[in-house]
Protein backbone atom coordinates (compact mmCIF):
# COMPACT_ATOMS: atom_id res chain seq x y z
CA UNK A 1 -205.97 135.61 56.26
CA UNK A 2 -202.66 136.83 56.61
CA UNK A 3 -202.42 135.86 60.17
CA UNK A 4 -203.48 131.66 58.52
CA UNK A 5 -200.29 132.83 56.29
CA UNK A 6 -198.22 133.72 58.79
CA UNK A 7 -198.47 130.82 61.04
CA UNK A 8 -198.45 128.34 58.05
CA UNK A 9 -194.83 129.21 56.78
CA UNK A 10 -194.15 128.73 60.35
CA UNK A 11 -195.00 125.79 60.24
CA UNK A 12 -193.11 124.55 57.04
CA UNK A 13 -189.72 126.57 56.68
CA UNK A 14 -187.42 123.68 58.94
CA UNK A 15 -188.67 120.94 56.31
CA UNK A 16 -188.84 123.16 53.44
CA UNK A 17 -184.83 123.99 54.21
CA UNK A 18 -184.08 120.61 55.04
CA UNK A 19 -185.42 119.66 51.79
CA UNK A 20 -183.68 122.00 49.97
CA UNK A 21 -180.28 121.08 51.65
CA UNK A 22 -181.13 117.57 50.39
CA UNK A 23 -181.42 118.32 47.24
CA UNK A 24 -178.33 119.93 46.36
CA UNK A 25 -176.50 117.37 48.52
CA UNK A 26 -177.73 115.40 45.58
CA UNK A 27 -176.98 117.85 42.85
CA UNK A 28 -173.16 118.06 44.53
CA UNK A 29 -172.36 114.03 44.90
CA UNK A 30 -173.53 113.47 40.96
CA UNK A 31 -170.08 115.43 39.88
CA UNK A 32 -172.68 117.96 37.91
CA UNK A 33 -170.99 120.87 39.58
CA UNK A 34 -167.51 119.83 39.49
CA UNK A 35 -165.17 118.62 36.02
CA UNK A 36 -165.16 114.84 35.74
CA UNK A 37 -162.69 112.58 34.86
CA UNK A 38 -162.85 110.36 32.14
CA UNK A 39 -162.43 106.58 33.09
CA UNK A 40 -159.25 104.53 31.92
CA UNK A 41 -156.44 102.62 32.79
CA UNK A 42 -153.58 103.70 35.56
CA UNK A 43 -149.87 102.43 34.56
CA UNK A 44 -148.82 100.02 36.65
CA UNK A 45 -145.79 98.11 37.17
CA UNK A 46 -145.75 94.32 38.59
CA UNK A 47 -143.32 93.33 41.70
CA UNK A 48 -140.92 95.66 43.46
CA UNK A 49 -137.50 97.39 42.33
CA UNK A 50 -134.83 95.18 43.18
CA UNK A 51 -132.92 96.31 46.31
CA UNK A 52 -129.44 97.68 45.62
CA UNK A 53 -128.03 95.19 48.00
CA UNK A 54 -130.13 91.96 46.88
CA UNK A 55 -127.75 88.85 45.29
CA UNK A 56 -129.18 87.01 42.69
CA UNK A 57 -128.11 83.67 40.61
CA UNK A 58 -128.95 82.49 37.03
CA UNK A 59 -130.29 79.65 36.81
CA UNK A 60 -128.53 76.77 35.19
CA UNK A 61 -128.96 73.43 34.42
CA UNK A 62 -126.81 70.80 36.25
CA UNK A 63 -125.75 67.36 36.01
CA UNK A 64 -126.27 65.16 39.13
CA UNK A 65 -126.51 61.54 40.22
CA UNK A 66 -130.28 60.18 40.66
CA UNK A 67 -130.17 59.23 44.03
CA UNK A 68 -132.48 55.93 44.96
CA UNK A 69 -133.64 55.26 48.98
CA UNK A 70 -133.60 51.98 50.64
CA UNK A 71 -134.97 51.89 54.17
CA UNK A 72 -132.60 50.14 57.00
CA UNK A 73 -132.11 49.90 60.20
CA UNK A 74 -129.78 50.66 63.03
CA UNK A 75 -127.73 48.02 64.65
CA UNK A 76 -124.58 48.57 66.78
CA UNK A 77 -121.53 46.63 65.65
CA UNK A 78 -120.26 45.69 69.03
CA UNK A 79 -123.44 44.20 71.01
CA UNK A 80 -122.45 41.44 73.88
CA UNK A 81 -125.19 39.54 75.53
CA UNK A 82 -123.94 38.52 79.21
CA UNK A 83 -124.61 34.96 80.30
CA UNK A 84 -124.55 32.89 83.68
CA UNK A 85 -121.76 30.84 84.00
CA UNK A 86 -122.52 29.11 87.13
CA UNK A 87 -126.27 28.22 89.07
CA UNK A 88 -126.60 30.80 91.61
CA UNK A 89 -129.25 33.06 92.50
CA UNK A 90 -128.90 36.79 91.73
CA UNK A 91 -128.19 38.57 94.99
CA UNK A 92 -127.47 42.62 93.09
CA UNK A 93 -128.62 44.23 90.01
CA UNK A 94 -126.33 47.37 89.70
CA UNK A 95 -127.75 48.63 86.57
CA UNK A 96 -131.23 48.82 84.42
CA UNK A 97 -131.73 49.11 80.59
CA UNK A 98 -130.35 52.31 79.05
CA UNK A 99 -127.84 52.99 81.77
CA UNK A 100 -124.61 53.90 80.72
CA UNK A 101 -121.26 51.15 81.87
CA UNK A 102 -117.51 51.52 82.26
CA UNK A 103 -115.19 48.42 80.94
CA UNK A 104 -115.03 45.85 84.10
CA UNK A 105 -117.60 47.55 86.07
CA UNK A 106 -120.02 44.75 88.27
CA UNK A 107 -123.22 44.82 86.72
CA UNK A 108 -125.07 41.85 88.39
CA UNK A 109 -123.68 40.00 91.63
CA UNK A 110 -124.81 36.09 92.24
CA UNK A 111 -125.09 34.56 95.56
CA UNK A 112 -121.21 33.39 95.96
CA UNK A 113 -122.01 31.26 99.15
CA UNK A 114 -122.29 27.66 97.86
CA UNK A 115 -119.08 27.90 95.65
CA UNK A 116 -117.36 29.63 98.81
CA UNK A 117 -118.40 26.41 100.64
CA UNK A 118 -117.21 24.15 98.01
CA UNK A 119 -113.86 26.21 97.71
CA UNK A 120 -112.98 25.69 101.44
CA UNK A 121 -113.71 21.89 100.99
CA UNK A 122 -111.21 22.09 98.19
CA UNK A 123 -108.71 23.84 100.45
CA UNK A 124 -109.35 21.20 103.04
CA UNK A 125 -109.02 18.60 100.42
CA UNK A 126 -106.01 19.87 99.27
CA UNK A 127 -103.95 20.53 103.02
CA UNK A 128 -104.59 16.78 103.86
CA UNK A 129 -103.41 15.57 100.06
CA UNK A 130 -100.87 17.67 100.49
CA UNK A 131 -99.41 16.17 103.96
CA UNK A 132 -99.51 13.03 102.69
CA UNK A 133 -97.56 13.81 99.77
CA UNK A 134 -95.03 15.19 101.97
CA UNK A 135 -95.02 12.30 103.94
CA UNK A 136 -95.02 9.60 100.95
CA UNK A 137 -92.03 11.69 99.73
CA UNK A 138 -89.98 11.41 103.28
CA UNK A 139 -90.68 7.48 103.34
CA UNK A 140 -90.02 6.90 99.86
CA UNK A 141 -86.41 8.42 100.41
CA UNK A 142 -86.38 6.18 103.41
CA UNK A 143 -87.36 3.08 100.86
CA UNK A 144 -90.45 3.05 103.31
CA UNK A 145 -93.09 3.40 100.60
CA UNK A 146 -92.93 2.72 97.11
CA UNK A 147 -92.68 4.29 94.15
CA UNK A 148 -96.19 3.85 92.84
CA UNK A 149 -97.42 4.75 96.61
CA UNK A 150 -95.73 8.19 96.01
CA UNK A 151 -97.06 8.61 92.19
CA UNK A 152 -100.31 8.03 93.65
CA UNK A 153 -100.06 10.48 96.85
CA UNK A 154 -98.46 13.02 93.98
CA UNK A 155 -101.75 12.78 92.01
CA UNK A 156 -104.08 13.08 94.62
CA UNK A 157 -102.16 16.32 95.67
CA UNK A 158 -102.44 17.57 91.94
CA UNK A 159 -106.01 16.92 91.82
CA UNK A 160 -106.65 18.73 95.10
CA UNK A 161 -104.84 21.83 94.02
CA UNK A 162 -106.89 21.60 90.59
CA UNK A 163 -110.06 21.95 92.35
CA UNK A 164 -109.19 25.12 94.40
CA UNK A 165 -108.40 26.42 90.87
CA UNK A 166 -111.92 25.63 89.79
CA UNK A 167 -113.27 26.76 92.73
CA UNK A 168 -111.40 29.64 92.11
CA UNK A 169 -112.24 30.58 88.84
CA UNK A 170 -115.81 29.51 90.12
CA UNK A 171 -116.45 32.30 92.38
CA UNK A 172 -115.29 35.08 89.62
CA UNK A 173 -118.36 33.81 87.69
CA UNK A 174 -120.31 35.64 90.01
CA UNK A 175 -119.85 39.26 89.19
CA UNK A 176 -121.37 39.80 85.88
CA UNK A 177 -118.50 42.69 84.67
CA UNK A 178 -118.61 45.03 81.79
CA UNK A 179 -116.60 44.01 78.90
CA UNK A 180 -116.74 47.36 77.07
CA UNK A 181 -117.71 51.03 77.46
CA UNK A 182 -121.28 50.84 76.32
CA UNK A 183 -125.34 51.22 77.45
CA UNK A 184 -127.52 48.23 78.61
CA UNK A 185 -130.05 47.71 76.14
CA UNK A 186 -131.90 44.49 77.94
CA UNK A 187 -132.32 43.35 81.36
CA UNK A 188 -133.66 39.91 81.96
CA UNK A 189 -133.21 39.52 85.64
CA UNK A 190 -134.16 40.76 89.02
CA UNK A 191 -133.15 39.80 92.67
CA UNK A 192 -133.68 36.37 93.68
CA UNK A 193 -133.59 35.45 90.39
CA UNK A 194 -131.64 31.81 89.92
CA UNK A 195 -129.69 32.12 86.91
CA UNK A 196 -128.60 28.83 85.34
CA UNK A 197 -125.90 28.21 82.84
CA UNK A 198 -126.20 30.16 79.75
CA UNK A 199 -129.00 32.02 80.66
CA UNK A 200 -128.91 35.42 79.18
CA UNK A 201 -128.70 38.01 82.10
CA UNK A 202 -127.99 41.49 80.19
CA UNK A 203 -127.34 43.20 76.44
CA UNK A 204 -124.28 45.80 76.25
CA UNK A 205 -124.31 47.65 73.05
CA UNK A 206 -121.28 50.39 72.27
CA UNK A 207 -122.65 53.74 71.12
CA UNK A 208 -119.87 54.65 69.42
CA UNK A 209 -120.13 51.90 66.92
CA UNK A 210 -123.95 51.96 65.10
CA UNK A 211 -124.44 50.63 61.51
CA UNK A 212 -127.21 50.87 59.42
CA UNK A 213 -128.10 47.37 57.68
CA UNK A 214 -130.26 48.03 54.41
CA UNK A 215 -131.26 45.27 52.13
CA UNK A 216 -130.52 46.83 48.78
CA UNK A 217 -131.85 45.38 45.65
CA UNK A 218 -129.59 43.88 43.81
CA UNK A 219 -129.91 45.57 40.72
CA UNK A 220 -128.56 48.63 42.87
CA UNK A 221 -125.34 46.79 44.28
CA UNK A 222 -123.22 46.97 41.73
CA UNK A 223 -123.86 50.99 42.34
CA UNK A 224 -121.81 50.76 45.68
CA UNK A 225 -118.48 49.59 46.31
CA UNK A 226 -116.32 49.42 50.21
CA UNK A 227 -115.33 52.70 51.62
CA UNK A 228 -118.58 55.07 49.45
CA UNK A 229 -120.06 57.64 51.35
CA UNK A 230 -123.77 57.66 51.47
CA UNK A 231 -126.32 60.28 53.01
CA UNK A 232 -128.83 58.85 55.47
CA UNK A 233 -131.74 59.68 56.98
CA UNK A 234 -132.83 58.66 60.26
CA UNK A 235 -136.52 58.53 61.31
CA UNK A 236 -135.23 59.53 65.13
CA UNK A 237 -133.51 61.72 65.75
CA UNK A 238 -134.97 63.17 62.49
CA UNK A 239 -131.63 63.97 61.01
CA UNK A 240 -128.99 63.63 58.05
CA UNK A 241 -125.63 61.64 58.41
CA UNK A 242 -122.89 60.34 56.77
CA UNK A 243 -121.91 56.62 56.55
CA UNK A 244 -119.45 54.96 54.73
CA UNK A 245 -119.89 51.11 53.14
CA UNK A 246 -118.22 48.69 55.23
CA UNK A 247 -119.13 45.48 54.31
CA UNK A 248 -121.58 43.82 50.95
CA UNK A 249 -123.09 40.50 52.45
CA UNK A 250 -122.54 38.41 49.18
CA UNK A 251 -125.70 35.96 50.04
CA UNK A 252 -128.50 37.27 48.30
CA UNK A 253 -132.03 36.77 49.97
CA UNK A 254 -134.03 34.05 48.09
CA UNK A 255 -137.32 35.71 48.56
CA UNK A 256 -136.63 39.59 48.18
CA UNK A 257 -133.68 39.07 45.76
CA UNK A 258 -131.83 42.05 47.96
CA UNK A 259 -128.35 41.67 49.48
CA UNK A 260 -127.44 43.09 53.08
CA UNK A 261 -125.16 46.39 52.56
CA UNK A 262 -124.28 47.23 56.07
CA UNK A 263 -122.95 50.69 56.52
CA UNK A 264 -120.89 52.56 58.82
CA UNK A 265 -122.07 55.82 60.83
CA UNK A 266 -119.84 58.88 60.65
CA UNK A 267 -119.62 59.74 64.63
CA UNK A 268 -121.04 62.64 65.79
CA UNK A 269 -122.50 64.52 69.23
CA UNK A 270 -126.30 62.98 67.63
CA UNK A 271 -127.02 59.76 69.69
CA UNK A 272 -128.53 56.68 67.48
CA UNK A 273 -130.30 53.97 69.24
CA UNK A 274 -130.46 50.77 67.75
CA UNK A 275 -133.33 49.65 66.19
CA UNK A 276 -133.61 52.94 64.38
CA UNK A 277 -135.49 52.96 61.25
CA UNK A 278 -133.29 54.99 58.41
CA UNK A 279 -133.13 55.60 54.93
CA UNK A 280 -130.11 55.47 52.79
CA UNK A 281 -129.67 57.05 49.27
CA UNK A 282 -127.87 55.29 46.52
CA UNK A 283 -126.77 57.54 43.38
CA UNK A 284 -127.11 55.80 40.40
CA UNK A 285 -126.78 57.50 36.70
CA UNK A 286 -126.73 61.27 36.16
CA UNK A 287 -129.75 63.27 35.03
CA UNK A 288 -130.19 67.03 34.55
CA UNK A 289 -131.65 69.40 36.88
CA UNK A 290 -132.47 73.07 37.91
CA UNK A 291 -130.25 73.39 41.11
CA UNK A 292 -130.66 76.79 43.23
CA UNK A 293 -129.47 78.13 46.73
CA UNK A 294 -131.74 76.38 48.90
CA UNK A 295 -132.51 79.95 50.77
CA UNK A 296 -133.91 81.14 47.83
CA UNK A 297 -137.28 79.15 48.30
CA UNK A 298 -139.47 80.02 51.26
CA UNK A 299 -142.86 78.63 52.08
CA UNK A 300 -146.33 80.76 52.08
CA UNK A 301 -149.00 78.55 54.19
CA UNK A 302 -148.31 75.31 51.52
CA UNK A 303 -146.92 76.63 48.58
CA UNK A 304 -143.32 77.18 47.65
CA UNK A 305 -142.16 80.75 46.21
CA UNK A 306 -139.35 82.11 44.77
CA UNK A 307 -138.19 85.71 43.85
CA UNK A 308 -137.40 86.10 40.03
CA UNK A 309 -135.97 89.50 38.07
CA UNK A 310 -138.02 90.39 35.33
CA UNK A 311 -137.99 93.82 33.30
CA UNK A 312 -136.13 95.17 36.56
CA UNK A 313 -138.38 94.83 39.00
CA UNK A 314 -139.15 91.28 41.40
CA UNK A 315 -141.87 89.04 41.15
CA UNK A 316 -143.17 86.33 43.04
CA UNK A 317 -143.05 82.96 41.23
CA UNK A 318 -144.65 79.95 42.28
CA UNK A 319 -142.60 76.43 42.37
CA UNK A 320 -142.14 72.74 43.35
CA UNK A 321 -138.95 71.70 44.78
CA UNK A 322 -137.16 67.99 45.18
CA UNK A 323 -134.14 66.92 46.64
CA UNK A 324 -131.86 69.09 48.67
CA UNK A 325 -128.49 68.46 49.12
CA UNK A 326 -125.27 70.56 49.52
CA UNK A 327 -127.04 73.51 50.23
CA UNK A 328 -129.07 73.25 47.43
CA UNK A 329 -132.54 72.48 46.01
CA UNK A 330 -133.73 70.74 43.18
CA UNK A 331 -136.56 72.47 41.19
CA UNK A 332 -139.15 70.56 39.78
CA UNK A 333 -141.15 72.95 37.94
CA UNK A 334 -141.70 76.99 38.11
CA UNK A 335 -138.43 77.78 37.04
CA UNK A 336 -136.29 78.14 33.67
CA UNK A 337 -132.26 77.88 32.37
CA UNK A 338 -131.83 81.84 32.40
CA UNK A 339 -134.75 82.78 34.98
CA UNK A 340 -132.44 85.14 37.63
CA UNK A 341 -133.64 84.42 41.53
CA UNK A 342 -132.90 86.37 44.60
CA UNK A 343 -130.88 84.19 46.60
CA UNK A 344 -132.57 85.56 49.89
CA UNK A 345 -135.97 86.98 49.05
CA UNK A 346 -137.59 89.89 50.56
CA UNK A 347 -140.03 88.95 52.62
């Protein structure tokens, strides 16, 4: 019996231990053993402490113009289209659309060989007219030719000279030159072409010179007056410039009932092709606004945030934003006269 007994606890003692390790794993985790701590709520401030260096702005409400855009486009001022002068075929084409020219550089060269024929029949013309207006003079001093004999040889020798002049002038019509510093915008030729009178060969635009024609409404006009500066926006390059009014086209447009305000581009190094589709802002009356350093709004995914002091410590506040301009931004909504934002937030 006490052997059964013996081999029985042998049996049993690993599961009995295990179980009663279990157990006061148990016991332990409930917090029986141990004090417990009653639940509540843990003090907690909002935000951050503002750094020592951080510089903020109140915000204030300001006065500003309500500014009204009118799309345009860019044109240059100075735009030449080159024409044939003369019926030749086109023997060179020096340049291609969007190349840059020089002032009296050869851009197209016509087949000169016709009028170089016709100027040497001149010239031949003219030597024999010539000799026999020499030779009408001698015999009219002589009293062997009359007077109207001599008129006539005089005239013929005019005439003669005349049409070495046009043949002249003739063969200069067959270098198409330059006649400013600008880029070739269209090309309407190739070699072997035959140009005719008239035809139009090449466009020249100056760079230097770009406008942006909007048709503004004409309840805006009397807004704008010669020599304002306006902001515009250009679709390409994407970018901001100044222009300054240069001329109002008094017509108005029968079936938009705009006028044409064309406006002068400040230069700068940004190069604006023509064609360019812009848009120009017109201020009209005041209206007041929450204006704010425009570094004091960054983005987070889609949403706009600011950095506002409240109680001493920085939150994060939501917002919507309008207009820039000067440096700063106009704030829709989020914001309050008195609210004090960091003007570069912590990210």
């Amino acid at each position: 019996m006490k052997t059964k007994l013996v081999a029985l606890l042998r049996m049993i003692w690993k599961p009995l231990i295990a179980l009663i390790g279990l157990i006061i794993l148990i016991v332990w985790t409930t917090g029986v053993l141990s004090d417990r701590v009653e639940p509540g709520v843990l003090d907690h401030a909002p935000g951050f402490a503002l750094p020592p260096d951080a510089e903020t702005v109140t915000v204030r409400i300001a006065s500003i113009p309500q500014r009204i855009e009118v799309v345009g486009t860019t044109i240059s001022e100075n735009t030449v289209s080159l024409h044939a002068r003369v019926s030749a075929h086109v023997s060179e084409v020096l340049v291609s659309a969007g190349d840059s020219v020089s002032r009296d550089e050869v851009l197209i060269r016509l087949d000169d060989r016709d009028l170089r024929s016709q100027r040497e029949a001149a010239q031949a013309a003219l030597h024999r007219t010539q000799t026999e207006y020499e030779r009408f003079k001698k015999l009219h001093q002589t009293q062997a030719a009359t007077e109207q004999q001599l008129i006539a040889a005089e005239s013929a020798y005019h005439t003669a000279k005349a049409e070495v002049d046009r043949a002249d002038v003739a063969l200069t019509f067959t270098e198409i030159r330059s006649p400013m510093n600008g880029i070739v915008t269209d090309r309407h030729v190739e070699v072997g072409t035959l140009a005719d009178p008239g035809q139009t060969l090449l466009r020249v635009y100056d760079p230097a010179a770009m406008r942006l024609d909007a048709p503004v409404p004409v309840r805006l006009v009397d807004y704008l007056a010669i020599g304002d500066t306006l902001d515009i926006r250009l679709e390409r390059p994407d970018t901001v410039m100044q222009g300054r009014v240069r001329r109002i086209v008094s017509e108005i447009d029968p079936r938009t009932r705009t006028q044409t305000v064309q406006i002068m581009l400040e230069p700068n190094d940004t190069p604006v092709l023509p064609g360019t589709f812009g848009r120009v802002r017109i201020p009209t009356t005041e209206r007041d606004v929450y204006l704010i350093a425009d570094t004091a709004v960054y983005r987070v995914g889609q949403l706009e945030m600011t950095q506002v002091l409240e109680n001493e410590r920085v939150i994060r506040r939501l917002v919507k934003t309008g207009e820039t301009r000067d440096g700063r931004v106009e704030v829709l909504s989020g914001l309050q006269e008195g609210d004090v934002v960091l003007v570069r937030p912590v990210k």
